[in-house]
Every structure is written in C-alpha cells, then in structure tokens.
C-alpha atoms as a PDB file:
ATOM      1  CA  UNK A   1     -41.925 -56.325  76.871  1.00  0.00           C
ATOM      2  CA  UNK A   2     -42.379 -55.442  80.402  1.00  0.00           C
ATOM      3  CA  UNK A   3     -42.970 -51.454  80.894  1.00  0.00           C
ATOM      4  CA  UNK A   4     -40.041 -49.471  82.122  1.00  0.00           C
ATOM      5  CA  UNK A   5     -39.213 -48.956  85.721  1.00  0.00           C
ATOM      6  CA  UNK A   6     -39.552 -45.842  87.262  1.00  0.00           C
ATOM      7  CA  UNK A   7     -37.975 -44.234  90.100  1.00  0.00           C
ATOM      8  CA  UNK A   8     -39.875 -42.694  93.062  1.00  0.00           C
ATOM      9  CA  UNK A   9     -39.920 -38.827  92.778  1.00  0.00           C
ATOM     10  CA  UNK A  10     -40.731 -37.140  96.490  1.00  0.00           C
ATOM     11  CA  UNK A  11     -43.086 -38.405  98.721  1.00  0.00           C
ATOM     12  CA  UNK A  12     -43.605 -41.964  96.221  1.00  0.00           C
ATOM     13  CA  UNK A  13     -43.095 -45.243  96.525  1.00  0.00           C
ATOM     14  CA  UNK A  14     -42.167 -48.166  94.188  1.00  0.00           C
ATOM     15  CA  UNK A  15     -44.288 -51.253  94.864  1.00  0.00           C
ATOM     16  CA  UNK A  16     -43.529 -54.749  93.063  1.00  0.00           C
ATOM     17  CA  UNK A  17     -46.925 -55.604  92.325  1.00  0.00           C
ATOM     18  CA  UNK A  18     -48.372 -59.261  93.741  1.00  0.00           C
ATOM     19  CA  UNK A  19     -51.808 -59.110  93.268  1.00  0.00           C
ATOM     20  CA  UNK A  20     -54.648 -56.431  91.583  1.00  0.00           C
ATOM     21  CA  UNK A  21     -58.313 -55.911  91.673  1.00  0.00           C
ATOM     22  CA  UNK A  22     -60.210 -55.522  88.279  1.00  0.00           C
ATOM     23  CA  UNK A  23     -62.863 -52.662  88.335  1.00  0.00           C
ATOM     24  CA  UNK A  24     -65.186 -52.084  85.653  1.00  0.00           C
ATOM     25  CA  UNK A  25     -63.200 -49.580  84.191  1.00  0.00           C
ATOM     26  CA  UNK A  26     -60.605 -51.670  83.540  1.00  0.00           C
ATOM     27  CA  UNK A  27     -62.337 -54.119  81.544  1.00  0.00           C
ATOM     28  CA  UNK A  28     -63.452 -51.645  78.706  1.00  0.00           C
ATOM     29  CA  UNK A  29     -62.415 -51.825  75.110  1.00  0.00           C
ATOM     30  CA  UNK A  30     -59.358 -49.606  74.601  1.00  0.00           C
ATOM     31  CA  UNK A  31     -61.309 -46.895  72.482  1.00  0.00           C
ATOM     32  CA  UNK A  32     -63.742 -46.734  74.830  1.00  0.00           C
ATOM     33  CA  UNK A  33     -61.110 -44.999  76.831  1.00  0.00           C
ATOM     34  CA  UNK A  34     -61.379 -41.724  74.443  1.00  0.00           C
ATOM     35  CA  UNK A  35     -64.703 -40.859  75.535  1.00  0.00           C
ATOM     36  CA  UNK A  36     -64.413 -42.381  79.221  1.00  0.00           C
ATOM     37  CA  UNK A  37     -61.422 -40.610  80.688  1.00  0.00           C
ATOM     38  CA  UNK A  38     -61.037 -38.129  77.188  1.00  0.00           C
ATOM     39  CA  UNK A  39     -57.730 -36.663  78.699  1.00  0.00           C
ATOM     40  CA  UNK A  40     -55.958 -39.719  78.826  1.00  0.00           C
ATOM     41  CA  UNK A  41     -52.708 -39.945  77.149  1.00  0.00           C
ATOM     42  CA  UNK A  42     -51.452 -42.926  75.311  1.00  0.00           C
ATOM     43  CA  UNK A  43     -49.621 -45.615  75.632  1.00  0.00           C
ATOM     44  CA  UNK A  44     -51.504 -46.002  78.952  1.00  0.00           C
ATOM     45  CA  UNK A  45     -50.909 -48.345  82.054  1.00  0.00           C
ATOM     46  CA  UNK A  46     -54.780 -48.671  83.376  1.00  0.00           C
ATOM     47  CA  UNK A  47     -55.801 -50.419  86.652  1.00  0.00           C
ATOM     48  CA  UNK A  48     -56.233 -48.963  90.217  1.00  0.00           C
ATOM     49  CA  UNK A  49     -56.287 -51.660  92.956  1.00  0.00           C
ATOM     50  CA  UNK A  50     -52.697 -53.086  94.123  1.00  0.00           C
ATOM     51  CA  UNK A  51     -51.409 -54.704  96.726  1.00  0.00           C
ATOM     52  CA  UNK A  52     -47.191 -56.045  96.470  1.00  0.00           C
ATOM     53  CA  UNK A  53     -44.052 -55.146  98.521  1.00  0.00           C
ATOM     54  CA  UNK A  54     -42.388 -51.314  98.483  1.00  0.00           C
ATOM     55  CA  UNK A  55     -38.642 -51.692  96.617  1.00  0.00           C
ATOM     56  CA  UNK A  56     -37.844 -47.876  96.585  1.00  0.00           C
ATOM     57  CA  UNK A  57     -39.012 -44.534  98.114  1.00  0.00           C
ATOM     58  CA  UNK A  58     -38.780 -41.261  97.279  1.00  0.00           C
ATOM     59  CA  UNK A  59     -37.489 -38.645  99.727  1.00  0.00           C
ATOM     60  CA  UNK A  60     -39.591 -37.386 102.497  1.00  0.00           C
ATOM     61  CA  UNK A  61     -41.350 -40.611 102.659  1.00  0.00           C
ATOM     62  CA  UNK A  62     -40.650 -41.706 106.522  1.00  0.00           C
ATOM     63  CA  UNK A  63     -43.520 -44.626 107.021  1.00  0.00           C
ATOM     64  CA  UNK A  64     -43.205 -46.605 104.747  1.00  0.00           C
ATOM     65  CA  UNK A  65     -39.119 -48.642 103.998  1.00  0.00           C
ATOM     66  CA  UNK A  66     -38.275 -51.426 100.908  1.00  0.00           C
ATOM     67  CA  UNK A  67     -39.612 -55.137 102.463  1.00  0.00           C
ATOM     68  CA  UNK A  68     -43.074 -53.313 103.638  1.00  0.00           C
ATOM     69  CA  UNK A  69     -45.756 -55.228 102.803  1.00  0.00           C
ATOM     70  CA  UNK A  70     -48.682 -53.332 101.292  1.00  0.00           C
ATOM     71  CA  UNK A  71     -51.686 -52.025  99.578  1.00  0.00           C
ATOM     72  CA  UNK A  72     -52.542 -48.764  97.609  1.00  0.00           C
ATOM     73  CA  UNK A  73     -54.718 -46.796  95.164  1.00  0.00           C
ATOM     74  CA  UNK A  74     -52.822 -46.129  91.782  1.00  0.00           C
ATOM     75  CA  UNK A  75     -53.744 -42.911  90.455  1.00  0.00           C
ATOM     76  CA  UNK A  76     -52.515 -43.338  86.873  1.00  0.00           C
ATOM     77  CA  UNK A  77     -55.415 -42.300  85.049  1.00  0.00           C
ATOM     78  CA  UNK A  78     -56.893 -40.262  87.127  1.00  0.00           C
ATOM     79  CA  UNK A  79     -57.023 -36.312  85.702  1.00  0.00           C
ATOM     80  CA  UNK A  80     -54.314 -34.982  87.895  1.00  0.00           C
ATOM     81  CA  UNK A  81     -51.801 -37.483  87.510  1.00  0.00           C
ATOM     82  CA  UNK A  82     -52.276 -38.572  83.609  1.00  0.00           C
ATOM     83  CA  UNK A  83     -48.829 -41.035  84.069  1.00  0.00           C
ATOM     84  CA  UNK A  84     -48.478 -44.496  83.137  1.00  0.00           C
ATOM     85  CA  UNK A  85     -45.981 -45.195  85.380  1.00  0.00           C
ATOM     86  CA  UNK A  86     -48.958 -45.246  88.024  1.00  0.00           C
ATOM     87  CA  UNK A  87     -50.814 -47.638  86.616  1.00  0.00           C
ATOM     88  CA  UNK A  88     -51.432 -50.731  88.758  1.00  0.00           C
ATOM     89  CA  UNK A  89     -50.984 -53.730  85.940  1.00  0.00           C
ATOM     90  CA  UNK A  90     -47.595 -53.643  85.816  1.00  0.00           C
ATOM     91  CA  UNK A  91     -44.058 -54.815  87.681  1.00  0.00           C
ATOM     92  CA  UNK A  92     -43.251 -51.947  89.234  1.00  0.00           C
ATOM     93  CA  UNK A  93     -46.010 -49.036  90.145  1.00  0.00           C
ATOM     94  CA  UNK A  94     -45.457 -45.499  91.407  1.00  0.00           C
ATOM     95  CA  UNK A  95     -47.628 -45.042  94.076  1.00  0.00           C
ATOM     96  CA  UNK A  96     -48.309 -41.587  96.215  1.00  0.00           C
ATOM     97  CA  UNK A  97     -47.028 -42.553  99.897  1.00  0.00           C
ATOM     98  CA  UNK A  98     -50.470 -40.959 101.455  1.00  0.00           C
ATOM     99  CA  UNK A  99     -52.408 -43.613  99.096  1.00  0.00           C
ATOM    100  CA  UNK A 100     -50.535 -46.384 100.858  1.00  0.00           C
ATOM    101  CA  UNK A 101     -51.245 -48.588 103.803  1.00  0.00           C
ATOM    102  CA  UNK A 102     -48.925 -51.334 105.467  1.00  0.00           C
ATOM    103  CA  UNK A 103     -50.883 -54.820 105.825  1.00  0.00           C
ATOM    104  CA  UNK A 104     -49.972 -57.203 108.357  1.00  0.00           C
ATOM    105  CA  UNK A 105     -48.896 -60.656 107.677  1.00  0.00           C
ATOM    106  CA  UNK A 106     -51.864 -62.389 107.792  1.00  0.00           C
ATOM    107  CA  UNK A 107     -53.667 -60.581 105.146  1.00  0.00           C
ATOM    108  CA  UNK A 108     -52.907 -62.086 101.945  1.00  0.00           C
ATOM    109  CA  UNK A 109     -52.159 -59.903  98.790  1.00  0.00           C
ATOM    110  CA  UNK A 110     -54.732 -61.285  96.682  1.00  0.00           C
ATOM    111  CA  UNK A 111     -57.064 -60.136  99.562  1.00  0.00           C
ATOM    112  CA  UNK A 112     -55.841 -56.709 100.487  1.00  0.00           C
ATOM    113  CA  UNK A 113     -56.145 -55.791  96.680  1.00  0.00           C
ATOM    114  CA  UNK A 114     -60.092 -55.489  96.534  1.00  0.00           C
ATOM    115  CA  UNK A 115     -59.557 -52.680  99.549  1.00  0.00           C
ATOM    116  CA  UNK A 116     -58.098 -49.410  98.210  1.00  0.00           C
ATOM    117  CA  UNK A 117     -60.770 -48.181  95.503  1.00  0.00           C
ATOM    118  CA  UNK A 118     -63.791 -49.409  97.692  1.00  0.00           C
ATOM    119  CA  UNK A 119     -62.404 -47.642 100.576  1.00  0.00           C
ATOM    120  CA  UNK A 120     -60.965 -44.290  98.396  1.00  0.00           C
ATOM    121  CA  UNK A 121     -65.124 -44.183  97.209  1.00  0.00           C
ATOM    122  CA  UNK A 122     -66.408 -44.662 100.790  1.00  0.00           C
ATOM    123  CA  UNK A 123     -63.807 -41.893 102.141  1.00  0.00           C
ATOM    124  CA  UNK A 124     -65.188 -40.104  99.162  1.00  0.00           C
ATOM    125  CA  UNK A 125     -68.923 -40.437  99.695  1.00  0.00           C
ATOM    126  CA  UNK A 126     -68.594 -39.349 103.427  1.00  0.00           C
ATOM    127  CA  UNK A 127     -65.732 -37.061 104.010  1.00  0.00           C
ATOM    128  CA  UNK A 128     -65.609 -34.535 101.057  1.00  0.00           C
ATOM    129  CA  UNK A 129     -67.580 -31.617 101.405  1.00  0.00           C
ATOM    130  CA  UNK A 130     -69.677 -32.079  97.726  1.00  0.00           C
ATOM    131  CA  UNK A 131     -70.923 -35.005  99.379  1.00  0.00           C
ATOM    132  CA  UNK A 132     -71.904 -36.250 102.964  1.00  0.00           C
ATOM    133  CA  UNK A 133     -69.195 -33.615 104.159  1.00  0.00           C
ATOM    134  CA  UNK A 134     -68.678 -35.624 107.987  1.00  0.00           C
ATOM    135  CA  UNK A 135     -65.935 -35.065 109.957  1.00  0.00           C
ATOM    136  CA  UNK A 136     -62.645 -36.438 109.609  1.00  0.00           C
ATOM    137  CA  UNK A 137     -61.466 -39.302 111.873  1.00  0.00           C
ATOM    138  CA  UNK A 138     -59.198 -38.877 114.042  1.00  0.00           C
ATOM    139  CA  UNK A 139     -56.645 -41.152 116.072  1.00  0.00           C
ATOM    140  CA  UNK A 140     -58.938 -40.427 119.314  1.00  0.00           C
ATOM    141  CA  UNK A 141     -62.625 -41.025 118.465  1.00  0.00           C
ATOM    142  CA  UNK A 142     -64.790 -38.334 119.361  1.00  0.00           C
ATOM    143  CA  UNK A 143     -68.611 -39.045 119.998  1.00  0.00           C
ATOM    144  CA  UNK A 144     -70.933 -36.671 117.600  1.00  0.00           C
ATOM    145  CA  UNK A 145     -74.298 -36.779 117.300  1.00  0.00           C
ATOM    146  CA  UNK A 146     -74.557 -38.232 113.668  1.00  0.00           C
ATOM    147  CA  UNK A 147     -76.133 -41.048 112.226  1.00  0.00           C
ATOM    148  CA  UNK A 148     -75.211 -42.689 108.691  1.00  0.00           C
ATOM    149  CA  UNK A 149     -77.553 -44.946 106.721  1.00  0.00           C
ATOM    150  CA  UNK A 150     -75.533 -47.634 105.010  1.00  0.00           C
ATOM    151  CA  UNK A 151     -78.078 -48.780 102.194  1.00  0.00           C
ATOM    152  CA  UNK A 152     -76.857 -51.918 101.785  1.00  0.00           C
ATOM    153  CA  UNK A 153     -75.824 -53.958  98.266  1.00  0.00           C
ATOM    154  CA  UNK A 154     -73.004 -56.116  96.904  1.00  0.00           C
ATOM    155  CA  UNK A 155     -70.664 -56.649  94.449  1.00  0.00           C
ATOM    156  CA  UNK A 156     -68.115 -58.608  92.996  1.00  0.00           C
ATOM    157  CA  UNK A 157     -64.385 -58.619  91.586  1.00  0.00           C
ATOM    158  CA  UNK A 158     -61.422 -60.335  89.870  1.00  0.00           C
ATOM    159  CA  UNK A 159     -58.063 -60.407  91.169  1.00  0.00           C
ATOM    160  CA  UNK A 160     -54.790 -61.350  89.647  1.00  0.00           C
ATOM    161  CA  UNK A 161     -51.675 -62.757  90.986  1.00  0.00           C
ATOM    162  CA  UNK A 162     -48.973 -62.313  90.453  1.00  0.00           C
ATOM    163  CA  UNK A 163     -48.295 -65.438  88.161  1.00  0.00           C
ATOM    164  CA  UNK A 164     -46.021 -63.977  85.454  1.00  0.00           C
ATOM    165  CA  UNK A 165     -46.305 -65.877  82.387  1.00  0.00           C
ATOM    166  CA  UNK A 166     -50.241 -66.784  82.459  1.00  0.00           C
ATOM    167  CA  UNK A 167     -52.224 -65.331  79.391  1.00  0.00           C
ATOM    168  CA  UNK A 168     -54.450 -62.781  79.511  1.00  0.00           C
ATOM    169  CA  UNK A 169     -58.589 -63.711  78.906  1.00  0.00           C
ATOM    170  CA  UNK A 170     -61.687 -61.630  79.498  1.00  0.00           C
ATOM    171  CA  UNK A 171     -64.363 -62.595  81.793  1.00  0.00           C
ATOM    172  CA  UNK A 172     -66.886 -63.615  78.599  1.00  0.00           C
ATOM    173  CA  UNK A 173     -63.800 -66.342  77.640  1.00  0.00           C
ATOM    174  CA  UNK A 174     -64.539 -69.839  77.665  1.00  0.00           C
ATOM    175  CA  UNK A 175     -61.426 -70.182  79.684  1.00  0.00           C
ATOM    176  CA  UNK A 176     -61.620 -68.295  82.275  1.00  0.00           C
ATOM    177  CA  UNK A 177     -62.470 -69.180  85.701  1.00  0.00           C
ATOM    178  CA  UNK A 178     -63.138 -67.128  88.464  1.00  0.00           C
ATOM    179  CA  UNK A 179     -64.698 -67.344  92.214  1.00  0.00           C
ATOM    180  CA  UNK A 180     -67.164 -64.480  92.983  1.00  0.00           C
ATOM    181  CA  UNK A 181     -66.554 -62.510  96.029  1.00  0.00           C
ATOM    182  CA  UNK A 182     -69.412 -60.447  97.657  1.00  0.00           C
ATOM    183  CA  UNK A 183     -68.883 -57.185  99.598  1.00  0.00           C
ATOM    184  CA  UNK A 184     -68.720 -58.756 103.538  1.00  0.00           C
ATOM    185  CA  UNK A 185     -67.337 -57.055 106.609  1.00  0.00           C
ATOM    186  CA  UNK A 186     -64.153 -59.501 105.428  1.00  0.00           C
ATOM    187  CA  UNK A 187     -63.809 -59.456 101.872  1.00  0.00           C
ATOM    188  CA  UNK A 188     -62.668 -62.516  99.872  1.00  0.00           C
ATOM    189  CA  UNK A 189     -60.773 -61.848  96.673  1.00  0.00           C
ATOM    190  CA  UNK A 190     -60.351 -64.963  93.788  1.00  0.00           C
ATOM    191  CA  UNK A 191     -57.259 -65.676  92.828  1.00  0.00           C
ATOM    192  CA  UNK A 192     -57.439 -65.338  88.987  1.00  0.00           C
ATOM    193  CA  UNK A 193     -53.700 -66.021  87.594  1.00  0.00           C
ATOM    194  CA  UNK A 194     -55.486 -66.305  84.108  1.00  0.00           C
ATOM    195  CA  UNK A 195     -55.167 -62.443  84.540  1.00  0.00           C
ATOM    196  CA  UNK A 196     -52.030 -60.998  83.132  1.00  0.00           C
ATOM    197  CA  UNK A 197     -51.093 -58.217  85.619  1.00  0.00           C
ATOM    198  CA  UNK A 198     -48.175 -57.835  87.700  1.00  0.00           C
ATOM    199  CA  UNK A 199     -46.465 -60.145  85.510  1.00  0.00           C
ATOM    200  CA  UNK A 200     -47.646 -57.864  82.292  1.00  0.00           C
ATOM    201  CA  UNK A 201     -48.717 -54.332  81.602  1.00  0.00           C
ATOM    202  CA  UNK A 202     -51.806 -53.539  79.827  1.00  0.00           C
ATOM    203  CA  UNK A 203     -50.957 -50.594  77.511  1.00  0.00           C
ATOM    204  CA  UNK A 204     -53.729 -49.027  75.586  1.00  0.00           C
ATOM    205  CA  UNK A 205     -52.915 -47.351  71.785  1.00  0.00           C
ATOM    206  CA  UNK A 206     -54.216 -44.715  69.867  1.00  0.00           C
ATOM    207  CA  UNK A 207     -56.058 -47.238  67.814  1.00  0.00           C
ATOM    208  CA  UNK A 208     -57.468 -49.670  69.773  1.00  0.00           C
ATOM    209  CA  UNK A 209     -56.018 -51.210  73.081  1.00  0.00           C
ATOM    210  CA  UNK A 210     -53.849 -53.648  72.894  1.00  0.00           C
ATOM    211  CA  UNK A 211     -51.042 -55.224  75.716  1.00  0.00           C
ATOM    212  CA  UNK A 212     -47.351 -56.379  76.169  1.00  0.00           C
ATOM    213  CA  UNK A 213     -46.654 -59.103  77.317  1.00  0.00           C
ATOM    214  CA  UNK A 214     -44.072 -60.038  80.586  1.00  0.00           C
ATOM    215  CA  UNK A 215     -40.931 -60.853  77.930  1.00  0.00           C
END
C-alpha cells in the first residue's frame, strides 16, 4: 500500500512526486543501511532527488503556492531530519520550502530531478566553511579576486517517472533498460518507468529491505 500522506508542518511543502533521481545510496541492500546511515529509523522512505508539483504548504511558506511546478532535495534520511515522510520515492513528499526551486515549463520533470543533490554537494564543496569556504552569492554579482579549479569528471543516473503501476528491477536485471546520462552543462536524465517511485514507496525493515507496492 501506498505510504501515508502527510501534512506540511511550517515552512514545508507537499510535492506529488513525477519523476526521481537514483543515487548510489539508494541502490544498497536494505541492511546495508545499519552501518551506512546507523541512526536511521525503520520503516524508512529512502531517496533524495525529486522533482513533481506542490499540493499543500505549510504556514510561513510565501514562494512557493499548490500548481507550482518544481524540484527539491528530500532530506529524509539525513541525521537531522530521521522522517520517512521526507523521503523522495513516494506519492506525496515533505519537502523543506528553502530546499525547493520553481522550474519553468520547459524543463521536464524527468530532467530537473538529476539537479538537487548534484547542486546541494557543489553548494556544499564551495560555500561551507569546512570546505572551500567562498562567499555566498548574491542577487547582484560582485567581482572578487578568486579563482576555482573545476577538475573535471562525469557521471551517470537513473530516473523514474512517474508511471504508477510499473515493477520495480535493479540495474543488474535482465530487464531493465536504461539510457546513460553524463554530467553536461545541460543534463539529460533517462526516463526509467521500470523504476517504482512516485507511484510506490520503498520502505526498508528491520530485517532486510523490502517495498510496498502503489495498491
């Protein structure tokens, strides 16, 4: 059955969930989870890359209105949120409003979902002050006398649309199929509706990992 829908609490927003990315972390065998992210609690929504429409926000939230279309970085098992509810493979995530960006039309969900994590590590790498520690943007650039060397590499990802009722393989499956997408000033996502996402929650047990299904 589908996981249980959760209100936004203040400054959140409800997204219905179109499309996710698949990180690494994602992928792992549920036990695995124990020793990767030990204060997890479980039953467990994983998965950190969304992109859908908002449905609900909580108060104080002023950008952001139901019919917006978006993308954002679910926290759910990160350390200081611990909450399934804010996990991105489901219907209905709780997202934090100031880890949520509008997209315009043109961008399609399935490629707006490869964006938050890769851009939440970049902010990361340059902005916090255990790392690069640079300057924050601002809305008026400002010239400084910096230089940053991008050492350049690539990657790839799955996505999954939001196709409801589509069964859920691994990447080592005989069925599955996939395009690979490598990191490019305009990143291409694959449409992978053998993923179960949107249209299913993974939730992760005590004893192994297993998921439930879209009802």
């Amino acid at each position: 059955m589908p996981a249980p829908y959760t209100p936004p609490a203040a400054n959140e927003v409800v997204v219905r969930v179109r499309a996710i990315a698949v990180n690494f972390i994602d992928g792992i065998p549920g036990f695995l989870y124990r020793v990767v992210l030990p204060w997890l609690t479980f039953p467990a929504v994983v998965g950190s890359d969304v992109a859908g429409e908002v449905v609900e926000v909580g108060a104080g939230v002023m950008r952001l209105r139901p019919g917006d279309r978006v993308l954002g970085h679910a926290f759910g098992v990160e350390k200081s949120q611990n909450r399934a509810a804010e996990g991105a493979f489901q219907h209905y995530v709780v997202l934090m409003q100031h880890m949520v960006s509008p997209i315009p039309g043109s961008l399609s969900f399935e490629r707006a979902a490869v964006l938050p994590l890769a851009l939440s590590t970049a902010a990361t790498g340059m902005f916090q002050q255990d790392h690069l520690g640079l300057a924050m943007p601002g809305a008026v650039p400002v010239e400084r006398s910096e230089t940053v060397l991008v050492w350049g590499g690539s990657t790839r990802s799955w996505t999954g649309s939001a196709t409801a009722r589509s069964p859920a393989r691994s990447p080592s499956d005989p069925g599955h199929s996939h395009r690979r997408s490598r990191s490019r000033p305009a990143p291409r996502a694959a449409s992978a509706s053998h993923r179960r996402s949107p249209g299913g929650s993974y939730a992760y047990g005590p004893r192994g990992h297993g998921d439930s299904g879209c009802g």
